[in-house]
N, C-alpha and C. Protein backbone atom coordinates (compact mmCIF):
# COMPACT_ATOMS: atom_id res chain seq x y z
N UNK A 1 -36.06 32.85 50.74
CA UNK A 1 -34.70 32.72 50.28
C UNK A 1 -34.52 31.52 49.35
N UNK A 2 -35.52 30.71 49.35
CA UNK A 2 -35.36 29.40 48.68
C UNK A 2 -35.53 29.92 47.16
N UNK A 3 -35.98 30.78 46.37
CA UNK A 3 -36.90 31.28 45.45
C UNK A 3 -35.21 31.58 44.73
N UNK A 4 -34.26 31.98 45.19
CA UNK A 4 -33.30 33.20 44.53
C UNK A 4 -32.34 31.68 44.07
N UNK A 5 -32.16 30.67 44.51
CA UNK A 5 -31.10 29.63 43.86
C UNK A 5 -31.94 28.80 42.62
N UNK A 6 -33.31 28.98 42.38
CA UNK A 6 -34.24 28.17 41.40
C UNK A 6 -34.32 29.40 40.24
N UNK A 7 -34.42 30.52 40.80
CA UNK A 7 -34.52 31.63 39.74
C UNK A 7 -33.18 31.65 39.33
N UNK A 8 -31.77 31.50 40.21
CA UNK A 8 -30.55 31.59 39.55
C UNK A 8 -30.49 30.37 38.09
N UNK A 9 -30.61 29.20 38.67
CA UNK A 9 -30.45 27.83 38.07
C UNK A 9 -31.67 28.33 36.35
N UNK A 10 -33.01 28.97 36.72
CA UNK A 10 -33.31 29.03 35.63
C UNK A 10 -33.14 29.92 34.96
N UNK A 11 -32.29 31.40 35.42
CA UNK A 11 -31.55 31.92 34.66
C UNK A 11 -30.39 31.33 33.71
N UNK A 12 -29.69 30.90 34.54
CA UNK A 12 -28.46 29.71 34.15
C UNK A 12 -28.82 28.96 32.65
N UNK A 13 -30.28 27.95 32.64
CA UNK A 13 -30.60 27.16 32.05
C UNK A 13 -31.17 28.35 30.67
N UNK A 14 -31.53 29.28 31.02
CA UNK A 14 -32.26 30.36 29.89
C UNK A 14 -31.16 30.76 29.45
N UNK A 15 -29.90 31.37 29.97
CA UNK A 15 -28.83 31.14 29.35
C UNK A 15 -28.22 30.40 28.33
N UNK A 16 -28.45 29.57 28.70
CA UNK A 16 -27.47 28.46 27.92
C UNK A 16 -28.56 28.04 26.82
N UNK A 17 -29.58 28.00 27.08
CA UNK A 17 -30.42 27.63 25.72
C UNK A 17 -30.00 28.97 24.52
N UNK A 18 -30.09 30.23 25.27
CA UNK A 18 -30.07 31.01 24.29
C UNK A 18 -28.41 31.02 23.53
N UNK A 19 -27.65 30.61 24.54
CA UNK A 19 -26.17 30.55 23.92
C UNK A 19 -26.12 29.58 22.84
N UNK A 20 -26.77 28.31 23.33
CA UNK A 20 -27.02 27.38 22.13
C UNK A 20 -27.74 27.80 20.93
N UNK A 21 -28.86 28.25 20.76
CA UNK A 21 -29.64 28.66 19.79
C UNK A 21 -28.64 29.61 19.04
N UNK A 22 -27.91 30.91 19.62
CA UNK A 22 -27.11 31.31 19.04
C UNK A 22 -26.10 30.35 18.12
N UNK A 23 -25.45 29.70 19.05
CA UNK A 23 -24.26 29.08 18.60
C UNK A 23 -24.45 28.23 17.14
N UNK A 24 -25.96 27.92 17.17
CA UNK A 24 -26.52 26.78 15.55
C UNK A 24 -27.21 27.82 15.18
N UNK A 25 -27.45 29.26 15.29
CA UNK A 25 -27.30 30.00 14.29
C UNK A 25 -26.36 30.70 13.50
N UNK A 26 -25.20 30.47 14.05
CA UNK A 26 -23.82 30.83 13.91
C UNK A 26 -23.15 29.50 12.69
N UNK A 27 -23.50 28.27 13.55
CA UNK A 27 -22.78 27.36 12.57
C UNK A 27 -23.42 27.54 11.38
N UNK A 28 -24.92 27.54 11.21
CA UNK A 28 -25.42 27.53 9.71
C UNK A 28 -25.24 28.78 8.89
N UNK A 29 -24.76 29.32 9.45
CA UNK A 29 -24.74 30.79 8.55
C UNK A 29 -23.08 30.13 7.91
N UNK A 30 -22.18 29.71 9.05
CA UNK A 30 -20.77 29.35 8.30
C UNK A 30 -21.09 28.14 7.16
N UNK A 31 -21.62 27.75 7.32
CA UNK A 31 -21.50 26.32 6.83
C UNK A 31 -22.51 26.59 5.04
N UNK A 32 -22.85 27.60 5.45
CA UNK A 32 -24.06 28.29 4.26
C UNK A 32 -22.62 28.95 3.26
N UNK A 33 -22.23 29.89 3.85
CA UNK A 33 -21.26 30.77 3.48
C UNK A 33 -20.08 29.64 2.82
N UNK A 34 -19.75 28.43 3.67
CA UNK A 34 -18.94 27.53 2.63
C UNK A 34 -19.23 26.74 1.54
N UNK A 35 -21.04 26.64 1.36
CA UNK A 35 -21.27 25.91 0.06
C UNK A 35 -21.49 27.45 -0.50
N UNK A 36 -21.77 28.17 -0.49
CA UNK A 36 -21.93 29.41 -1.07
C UNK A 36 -19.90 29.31 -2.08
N UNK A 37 -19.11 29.78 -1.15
CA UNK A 37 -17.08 29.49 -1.50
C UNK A 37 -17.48 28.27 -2.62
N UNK A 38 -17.65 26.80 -2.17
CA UNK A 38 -17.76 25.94 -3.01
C UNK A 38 -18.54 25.62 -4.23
N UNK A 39 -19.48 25.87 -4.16
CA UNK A 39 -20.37 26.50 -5.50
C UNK A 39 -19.76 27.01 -6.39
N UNK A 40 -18.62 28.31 -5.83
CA UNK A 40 -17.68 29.57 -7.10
C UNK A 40 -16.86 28.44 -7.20
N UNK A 41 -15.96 27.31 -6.77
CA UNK A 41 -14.80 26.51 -6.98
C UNK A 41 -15.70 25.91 -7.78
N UNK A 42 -16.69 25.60 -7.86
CA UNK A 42 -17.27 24.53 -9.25
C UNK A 42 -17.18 25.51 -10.36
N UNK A 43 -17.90 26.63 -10.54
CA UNK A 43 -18.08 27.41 -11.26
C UNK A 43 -16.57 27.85 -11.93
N UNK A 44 -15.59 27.86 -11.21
CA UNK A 44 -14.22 28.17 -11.46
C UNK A 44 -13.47 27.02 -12.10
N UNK A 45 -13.81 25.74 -11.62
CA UNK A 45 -13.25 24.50 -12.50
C UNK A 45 -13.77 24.67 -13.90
N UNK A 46 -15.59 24.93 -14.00
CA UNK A 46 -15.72 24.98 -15.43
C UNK A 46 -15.07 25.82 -16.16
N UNK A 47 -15.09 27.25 -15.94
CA UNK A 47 -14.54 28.21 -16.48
C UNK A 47 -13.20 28.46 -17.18
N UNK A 48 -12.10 27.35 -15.81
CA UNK A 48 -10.68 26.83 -16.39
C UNK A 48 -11.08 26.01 -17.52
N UNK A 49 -12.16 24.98 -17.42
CA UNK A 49 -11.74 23.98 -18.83
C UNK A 49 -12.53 24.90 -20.01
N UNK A 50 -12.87 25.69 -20.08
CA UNK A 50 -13.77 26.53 -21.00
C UNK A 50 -12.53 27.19 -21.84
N UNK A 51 -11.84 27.76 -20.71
CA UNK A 51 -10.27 28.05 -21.12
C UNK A 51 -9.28 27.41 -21.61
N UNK A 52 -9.43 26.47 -20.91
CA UNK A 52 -8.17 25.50 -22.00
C UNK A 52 -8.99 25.38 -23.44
N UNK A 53 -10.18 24.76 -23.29
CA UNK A 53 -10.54 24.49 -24.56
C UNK A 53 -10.31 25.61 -25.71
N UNK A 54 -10.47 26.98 -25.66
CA UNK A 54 -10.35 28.32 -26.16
C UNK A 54 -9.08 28.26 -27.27
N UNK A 55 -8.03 27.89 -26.67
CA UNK A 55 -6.55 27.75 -27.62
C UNK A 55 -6.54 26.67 -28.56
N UNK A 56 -6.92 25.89 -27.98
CA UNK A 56 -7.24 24.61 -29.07
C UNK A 56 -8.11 25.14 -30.20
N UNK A 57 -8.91 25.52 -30.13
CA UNK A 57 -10.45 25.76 -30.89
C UNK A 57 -10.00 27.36 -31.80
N UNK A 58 -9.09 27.58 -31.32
CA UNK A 58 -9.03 28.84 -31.86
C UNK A 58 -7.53 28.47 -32.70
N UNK A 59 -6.91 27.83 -32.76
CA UNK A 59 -5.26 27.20 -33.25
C UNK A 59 -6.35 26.09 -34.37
N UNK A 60 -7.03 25.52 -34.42
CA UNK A 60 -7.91 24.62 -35.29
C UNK A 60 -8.26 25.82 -36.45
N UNK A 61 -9.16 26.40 -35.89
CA UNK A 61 -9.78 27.62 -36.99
C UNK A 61 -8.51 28.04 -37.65
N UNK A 62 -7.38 28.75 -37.04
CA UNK A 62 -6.48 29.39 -37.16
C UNK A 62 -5.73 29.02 -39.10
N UNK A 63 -5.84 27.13 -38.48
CA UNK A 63 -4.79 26.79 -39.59
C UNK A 63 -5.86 26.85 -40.93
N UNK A 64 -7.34 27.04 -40.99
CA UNK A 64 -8.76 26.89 -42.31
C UNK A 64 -8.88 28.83 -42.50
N UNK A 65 -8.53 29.72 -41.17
CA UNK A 65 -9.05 30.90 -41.87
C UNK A 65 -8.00 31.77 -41.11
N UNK A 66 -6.96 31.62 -41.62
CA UNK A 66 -5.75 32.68 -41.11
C UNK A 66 -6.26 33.72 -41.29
N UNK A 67 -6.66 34.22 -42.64
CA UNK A 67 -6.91 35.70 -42.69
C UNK A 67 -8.24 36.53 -42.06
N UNK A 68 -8.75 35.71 -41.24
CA UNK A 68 -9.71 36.23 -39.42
C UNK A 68 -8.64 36.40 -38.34
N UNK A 69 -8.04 36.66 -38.51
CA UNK A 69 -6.61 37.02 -37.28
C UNK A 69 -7.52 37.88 -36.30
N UNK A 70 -8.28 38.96 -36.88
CA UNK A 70 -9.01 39.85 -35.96
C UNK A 70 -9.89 39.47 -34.74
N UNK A 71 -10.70 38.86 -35.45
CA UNK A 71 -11.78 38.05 -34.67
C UNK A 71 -10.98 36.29 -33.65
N UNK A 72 -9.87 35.88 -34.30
CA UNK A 72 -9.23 35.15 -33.31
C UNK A 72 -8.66 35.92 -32.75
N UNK A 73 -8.09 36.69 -32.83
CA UNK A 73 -7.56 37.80 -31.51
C UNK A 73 -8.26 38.37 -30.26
N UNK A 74 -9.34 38.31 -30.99
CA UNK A 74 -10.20 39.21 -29.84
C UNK A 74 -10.65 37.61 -29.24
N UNK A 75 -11.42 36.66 -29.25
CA UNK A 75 -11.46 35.51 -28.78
C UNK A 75 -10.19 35.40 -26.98
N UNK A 76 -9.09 35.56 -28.02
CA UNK A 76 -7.97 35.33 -26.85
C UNK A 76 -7.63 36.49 -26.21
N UNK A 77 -8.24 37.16 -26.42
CA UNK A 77 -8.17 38.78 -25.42
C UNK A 77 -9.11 38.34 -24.54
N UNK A 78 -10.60 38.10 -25.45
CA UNK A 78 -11.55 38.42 -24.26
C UNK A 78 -11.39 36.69 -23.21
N UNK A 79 -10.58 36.16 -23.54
CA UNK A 79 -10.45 34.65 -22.86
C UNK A 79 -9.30 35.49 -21.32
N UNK A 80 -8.13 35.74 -22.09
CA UNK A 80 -7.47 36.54 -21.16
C UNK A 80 -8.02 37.37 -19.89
N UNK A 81 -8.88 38.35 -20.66
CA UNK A 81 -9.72 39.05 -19.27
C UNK A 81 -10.48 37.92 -18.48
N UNK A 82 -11.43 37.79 -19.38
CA UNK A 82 -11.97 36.34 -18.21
C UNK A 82 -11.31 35.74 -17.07
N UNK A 83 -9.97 35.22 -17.68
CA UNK A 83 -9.16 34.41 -17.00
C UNK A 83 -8.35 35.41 -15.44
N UNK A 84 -8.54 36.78 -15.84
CA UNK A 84 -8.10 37.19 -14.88
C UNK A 84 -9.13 38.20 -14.14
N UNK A 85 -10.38 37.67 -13.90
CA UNK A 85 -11.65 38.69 -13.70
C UNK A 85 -11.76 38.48 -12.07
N UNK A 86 -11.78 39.11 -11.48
CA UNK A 86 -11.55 39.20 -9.49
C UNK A 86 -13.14 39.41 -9.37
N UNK A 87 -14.02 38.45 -8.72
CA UNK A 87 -15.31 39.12 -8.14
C UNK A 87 -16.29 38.53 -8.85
N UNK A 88 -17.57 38.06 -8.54
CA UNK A 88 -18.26 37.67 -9.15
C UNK A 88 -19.30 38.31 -10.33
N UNK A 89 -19.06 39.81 -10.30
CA UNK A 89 -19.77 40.58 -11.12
C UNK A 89 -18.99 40.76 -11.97
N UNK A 90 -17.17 41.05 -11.95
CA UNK A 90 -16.44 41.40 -13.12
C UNK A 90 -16.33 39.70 -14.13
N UNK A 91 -16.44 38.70 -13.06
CA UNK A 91 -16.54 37.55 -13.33
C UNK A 91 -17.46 37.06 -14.72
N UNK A 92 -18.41 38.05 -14.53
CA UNK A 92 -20.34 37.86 -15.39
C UNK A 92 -19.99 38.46 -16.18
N UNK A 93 -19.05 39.43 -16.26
CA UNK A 93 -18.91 40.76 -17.51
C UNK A 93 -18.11 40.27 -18.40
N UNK A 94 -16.90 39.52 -18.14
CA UNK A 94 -15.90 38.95 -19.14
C UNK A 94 -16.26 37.43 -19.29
N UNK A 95 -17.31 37.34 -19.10
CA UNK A 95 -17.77 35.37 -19.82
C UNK A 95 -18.95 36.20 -20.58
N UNK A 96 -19.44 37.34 -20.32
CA UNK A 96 -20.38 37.82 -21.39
C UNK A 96 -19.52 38.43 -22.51
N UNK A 97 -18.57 39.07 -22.66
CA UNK A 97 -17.33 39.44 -23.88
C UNK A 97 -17.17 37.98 -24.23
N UNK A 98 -16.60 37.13 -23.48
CA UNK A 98 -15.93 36.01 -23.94
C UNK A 98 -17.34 35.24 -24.93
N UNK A 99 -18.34 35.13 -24.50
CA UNK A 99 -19.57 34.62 -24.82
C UNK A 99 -19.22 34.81 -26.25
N UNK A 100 -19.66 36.27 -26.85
CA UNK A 100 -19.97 37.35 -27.92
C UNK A 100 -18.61 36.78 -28.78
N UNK A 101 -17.66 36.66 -28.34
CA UNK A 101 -16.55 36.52 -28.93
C UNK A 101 -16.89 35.16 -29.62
N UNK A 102 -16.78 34.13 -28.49
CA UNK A 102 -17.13 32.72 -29.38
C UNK A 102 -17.80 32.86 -30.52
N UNK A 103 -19.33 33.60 -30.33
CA UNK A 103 -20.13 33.72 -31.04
C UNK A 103 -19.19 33.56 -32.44
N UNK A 104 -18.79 34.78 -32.66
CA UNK A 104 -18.10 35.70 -33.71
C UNK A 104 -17.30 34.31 -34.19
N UNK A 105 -16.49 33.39 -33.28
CA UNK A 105 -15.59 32.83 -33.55
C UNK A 105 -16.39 31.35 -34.76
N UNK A 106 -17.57 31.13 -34.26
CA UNK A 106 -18.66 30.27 -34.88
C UNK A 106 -19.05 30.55 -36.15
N UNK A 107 -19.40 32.09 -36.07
CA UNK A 107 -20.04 32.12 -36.94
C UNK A 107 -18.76 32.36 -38.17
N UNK A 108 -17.61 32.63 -37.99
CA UNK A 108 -16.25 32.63 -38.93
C UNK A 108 -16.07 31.54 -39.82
N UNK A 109 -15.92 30.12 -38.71
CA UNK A 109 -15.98 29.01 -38.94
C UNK A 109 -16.84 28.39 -39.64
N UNK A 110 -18.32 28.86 -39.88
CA UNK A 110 -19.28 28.42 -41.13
C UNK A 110 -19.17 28.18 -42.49
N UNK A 111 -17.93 29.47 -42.32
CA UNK A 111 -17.92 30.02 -44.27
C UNK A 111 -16.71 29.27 -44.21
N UNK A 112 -16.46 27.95 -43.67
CA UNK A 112 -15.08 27.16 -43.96
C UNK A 112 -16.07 25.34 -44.01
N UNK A 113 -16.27 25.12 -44.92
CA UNK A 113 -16.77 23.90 -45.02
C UNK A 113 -16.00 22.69 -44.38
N UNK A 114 -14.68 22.78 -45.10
CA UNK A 114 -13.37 21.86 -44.62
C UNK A 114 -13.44 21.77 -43.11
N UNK A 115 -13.15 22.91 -42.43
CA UNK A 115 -12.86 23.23 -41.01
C UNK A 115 -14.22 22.43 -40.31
N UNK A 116 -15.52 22.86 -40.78
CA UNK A 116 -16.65 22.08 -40.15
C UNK A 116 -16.34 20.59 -40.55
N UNK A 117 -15.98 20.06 -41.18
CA UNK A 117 -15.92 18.85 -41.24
C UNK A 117 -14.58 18.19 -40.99
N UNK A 118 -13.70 18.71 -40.03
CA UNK A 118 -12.74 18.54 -39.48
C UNK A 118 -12.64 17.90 -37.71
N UNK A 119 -12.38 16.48 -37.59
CA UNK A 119 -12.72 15.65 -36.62
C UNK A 119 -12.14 16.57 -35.11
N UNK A 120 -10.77 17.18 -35.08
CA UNK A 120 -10.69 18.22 -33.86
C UNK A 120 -11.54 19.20 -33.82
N UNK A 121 -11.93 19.87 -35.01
CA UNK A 121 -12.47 21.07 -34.72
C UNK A 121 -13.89 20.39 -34.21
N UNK A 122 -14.58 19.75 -34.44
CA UNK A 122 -16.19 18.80 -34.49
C UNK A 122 -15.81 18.64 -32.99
N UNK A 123 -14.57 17.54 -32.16
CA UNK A 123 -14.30 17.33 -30.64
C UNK A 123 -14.29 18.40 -30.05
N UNK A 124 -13.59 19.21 -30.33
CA UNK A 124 -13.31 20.56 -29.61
C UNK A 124 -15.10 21.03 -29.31
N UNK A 125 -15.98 21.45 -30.32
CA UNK A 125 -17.31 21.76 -30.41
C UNK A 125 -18.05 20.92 -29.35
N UNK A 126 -17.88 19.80 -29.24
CA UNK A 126 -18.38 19.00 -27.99
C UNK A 126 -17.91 19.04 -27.09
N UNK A 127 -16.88 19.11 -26.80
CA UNK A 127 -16.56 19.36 -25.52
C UNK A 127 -16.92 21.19 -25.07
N UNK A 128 -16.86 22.18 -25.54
CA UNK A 128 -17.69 23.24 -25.20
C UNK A 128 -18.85 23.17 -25.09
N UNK A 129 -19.58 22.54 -25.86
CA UNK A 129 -21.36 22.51 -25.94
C UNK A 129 -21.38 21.70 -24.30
N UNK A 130 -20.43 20.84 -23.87
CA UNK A 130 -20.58 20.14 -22.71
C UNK A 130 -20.54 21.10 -21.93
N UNK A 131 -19.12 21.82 -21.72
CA UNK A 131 -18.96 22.56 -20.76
C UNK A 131 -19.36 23.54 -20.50
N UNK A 132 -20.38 24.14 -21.43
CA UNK A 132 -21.12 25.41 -21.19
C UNK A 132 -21.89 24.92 -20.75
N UNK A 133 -23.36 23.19 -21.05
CA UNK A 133 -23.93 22.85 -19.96
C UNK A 133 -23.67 22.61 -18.69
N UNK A 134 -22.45 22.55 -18.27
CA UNK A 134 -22.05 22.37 -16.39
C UNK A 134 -21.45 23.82 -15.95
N UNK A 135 -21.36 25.05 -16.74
CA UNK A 135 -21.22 26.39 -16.53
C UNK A 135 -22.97 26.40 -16.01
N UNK A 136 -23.16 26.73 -16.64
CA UNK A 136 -24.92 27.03 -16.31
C UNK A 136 -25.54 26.07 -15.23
N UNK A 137 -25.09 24.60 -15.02
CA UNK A 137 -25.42 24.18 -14.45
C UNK A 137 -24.82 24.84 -12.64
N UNK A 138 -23.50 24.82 -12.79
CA UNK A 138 -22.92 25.37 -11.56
C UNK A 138 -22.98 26.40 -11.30
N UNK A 139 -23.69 27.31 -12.54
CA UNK A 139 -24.17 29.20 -12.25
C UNK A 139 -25.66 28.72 -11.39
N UNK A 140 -26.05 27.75 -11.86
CA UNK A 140 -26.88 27.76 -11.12
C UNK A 140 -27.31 27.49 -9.24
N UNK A 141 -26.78 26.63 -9.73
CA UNK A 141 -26.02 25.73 -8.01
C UNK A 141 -25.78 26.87 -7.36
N UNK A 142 -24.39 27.52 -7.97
CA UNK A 142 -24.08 28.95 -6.72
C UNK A 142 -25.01 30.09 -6.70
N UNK A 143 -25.77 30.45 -7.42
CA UNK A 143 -27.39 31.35 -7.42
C UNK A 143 -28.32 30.62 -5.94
N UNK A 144 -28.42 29.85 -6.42
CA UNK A 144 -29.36 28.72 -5.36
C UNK A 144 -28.41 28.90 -4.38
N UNK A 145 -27.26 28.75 -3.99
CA UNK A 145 -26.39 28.64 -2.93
C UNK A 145 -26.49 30.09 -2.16
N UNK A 146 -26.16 31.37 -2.34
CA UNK A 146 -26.59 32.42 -2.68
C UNK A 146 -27.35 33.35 -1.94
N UNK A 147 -28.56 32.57 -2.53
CA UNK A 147 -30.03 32.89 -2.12
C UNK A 147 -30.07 32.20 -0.94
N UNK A 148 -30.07 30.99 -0.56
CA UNK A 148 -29.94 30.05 0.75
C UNK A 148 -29.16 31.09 2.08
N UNK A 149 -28.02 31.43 1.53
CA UNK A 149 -27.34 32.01 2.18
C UNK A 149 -27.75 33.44 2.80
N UNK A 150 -27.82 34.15 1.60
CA UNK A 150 -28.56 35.21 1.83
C UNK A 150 -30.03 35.83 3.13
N UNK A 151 -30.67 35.15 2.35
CA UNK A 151 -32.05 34.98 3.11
C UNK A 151 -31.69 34.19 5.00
N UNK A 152 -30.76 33.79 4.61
CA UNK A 152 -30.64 33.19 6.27
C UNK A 152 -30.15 33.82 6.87
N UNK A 153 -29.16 34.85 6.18
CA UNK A 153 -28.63 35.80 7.26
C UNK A 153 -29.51 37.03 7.60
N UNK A 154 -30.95 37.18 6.71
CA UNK A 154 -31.37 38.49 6.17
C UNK A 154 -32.64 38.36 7.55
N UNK A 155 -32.99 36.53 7.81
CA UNK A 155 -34.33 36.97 8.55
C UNK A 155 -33.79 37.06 10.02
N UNK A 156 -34.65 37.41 10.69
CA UNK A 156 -34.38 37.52 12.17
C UNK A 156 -34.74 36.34 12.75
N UNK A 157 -33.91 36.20 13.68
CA UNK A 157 -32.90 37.16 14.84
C UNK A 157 -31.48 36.81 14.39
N UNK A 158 -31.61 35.49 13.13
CA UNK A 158 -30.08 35.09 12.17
C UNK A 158 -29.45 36.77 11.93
N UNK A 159 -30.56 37.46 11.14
CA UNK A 159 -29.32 39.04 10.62
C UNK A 159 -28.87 39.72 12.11
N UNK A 160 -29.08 39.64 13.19
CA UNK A 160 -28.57 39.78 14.17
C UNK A 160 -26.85 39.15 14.56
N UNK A 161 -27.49 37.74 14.54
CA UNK A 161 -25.85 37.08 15.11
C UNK A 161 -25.17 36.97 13.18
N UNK A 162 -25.50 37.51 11.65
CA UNK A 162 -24.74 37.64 11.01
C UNK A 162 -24.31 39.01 11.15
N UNK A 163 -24.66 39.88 11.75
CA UNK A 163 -23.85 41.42 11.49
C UNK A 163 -23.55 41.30 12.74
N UNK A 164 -23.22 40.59 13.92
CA UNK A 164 -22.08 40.31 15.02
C UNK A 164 -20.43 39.91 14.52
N UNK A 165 -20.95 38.85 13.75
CA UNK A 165 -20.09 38.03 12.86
C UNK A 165 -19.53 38.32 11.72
N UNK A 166 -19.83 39.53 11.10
CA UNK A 166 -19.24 40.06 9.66
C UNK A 166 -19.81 39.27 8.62
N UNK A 167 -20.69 38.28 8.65
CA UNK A 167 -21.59 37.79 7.44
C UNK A 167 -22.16 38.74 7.04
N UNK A 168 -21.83 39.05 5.62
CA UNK A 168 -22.67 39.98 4.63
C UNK A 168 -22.80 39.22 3.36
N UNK A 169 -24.06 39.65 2.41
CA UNK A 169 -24.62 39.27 1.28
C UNK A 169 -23.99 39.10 0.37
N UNK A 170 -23.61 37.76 -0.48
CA UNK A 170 -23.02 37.37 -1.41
C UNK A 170 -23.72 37.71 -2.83
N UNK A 171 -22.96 38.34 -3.68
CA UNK A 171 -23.43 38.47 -5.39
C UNK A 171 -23.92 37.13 -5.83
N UNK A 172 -25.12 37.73 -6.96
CA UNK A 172 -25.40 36.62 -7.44
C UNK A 172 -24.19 36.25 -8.86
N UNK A 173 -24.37 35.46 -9.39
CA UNK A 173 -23.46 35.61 -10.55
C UNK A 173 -24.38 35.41 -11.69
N UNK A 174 -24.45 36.92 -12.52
CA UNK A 174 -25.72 37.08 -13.71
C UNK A 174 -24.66 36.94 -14.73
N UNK A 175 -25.54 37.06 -15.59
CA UNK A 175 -24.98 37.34 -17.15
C UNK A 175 -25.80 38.01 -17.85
N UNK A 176 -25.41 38.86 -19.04
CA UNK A 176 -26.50 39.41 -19.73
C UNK A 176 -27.80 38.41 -20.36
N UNK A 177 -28.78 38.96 -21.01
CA UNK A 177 -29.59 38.34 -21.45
C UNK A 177 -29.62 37.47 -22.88
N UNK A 178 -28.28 38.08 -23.59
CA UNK A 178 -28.17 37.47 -24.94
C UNK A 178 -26.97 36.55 -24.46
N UNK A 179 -26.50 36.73 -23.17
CA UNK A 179 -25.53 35.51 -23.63
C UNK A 179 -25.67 34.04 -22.52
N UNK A 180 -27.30 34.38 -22.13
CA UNK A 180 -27.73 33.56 -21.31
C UNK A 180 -27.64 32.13 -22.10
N UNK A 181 -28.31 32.04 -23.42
CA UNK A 181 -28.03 31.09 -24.44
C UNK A 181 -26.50 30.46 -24.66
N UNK A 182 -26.33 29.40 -24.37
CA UNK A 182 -25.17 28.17 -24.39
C UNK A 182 -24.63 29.26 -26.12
N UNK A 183 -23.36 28.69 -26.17
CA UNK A 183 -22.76 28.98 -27.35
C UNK A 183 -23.52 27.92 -28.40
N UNK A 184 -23.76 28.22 -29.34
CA UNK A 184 -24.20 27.42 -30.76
C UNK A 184 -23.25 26.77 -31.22
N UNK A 185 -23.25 25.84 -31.52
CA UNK A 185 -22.00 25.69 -32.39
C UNK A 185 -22.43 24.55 -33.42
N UNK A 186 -23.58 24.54 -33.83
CA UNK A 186 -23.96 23.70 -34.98
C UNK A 186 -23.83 24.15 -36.33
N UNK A 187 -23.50 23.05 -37.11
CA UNK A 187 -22.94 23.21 -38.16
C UNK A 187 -23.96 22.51 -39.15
């Protein structure tokens, strides 16, 4: 009879280890899943100043080559969609329009000598060439974030206590291949 209160107690104790082990596989999957959230809030700060910058840069050109109305139009269309893109894949699709657009918007701005040698339009150009390096930089961060995340919920016995929990696999955030390249904007 002595045998059944030592086997209880190390049931008890096998218990609770496994509740624990659960429980810090539980926190890291949350705590994964919130730098995963925080990663897109970086990625989303750049994206806003990418946007502000857009009206400026495009109101500069505006006053050297009015008669490109077309190609500044589409600029602030495809800025618009961007600005209102839900999801991290529709997210990749309208900074790749928006990308193509700049492009277009650059290469407008060449055949204006004045305009290139115009001290806002030159600031404006730096401050994008910046902020497309901390876009890429924070596409990157949340990729890496991502993958971390991912893979932790994916190996065992973690994909267990994440499909208890409703943890499922976060998008990466791609872009096409031509507009992987920062905007140009040398003059």
């Amino acid at each position: 009879m002595a045998w059944i209160p030592v086997c209880g107690g190390g049931l008890v104790l096998l218990l609770l280890v496994v509740a624990a082990f659960l429980i810090g596989m539980f926190n890291r999957l949350v705590t994964l899943r919130n730098r995963v959230d925080n990663a897109w809030s970086q990625i989303d700060v750049q994206l806003r100043r990418r946007y502000d910058l857009i009206p400026n840069l495009v109101e500069t050109v505006k006053g050297y080559a009015a008669h490109e109305s077309k190609t500044l139009e589409a600029v602030i269309a495809a800025r618009n969609v961007a600005m209102s893109a839900q999801g991290v894949k529709a997210q990749g699709e309208a900074e790749n329009m928006l990308t193509g657009t700049l492009r277009s918007l650059f290469a407008v701005a060449e055949a204006y000598p004045d305009l290139k040698a115009n001290q806002n339009f030159m600031q404006l150009q730096e401050e994008l060439v910046g902020t497309e390096g901390k876009i890429a930089y924070a596409r990157q961060f949340y990729n890496d974030s991502v993958m971390t995340y991912n893979t932790s919920q994916q190996v065992f016995p973690a994909n267990l206590v994440a499909s208890m929990f409703g943890h499922s696999p976060r998008e990466y955030f791609e872009i096409e291949e031509e507009a992987k390249e920062p905007v140009k904007v040398q003059f």
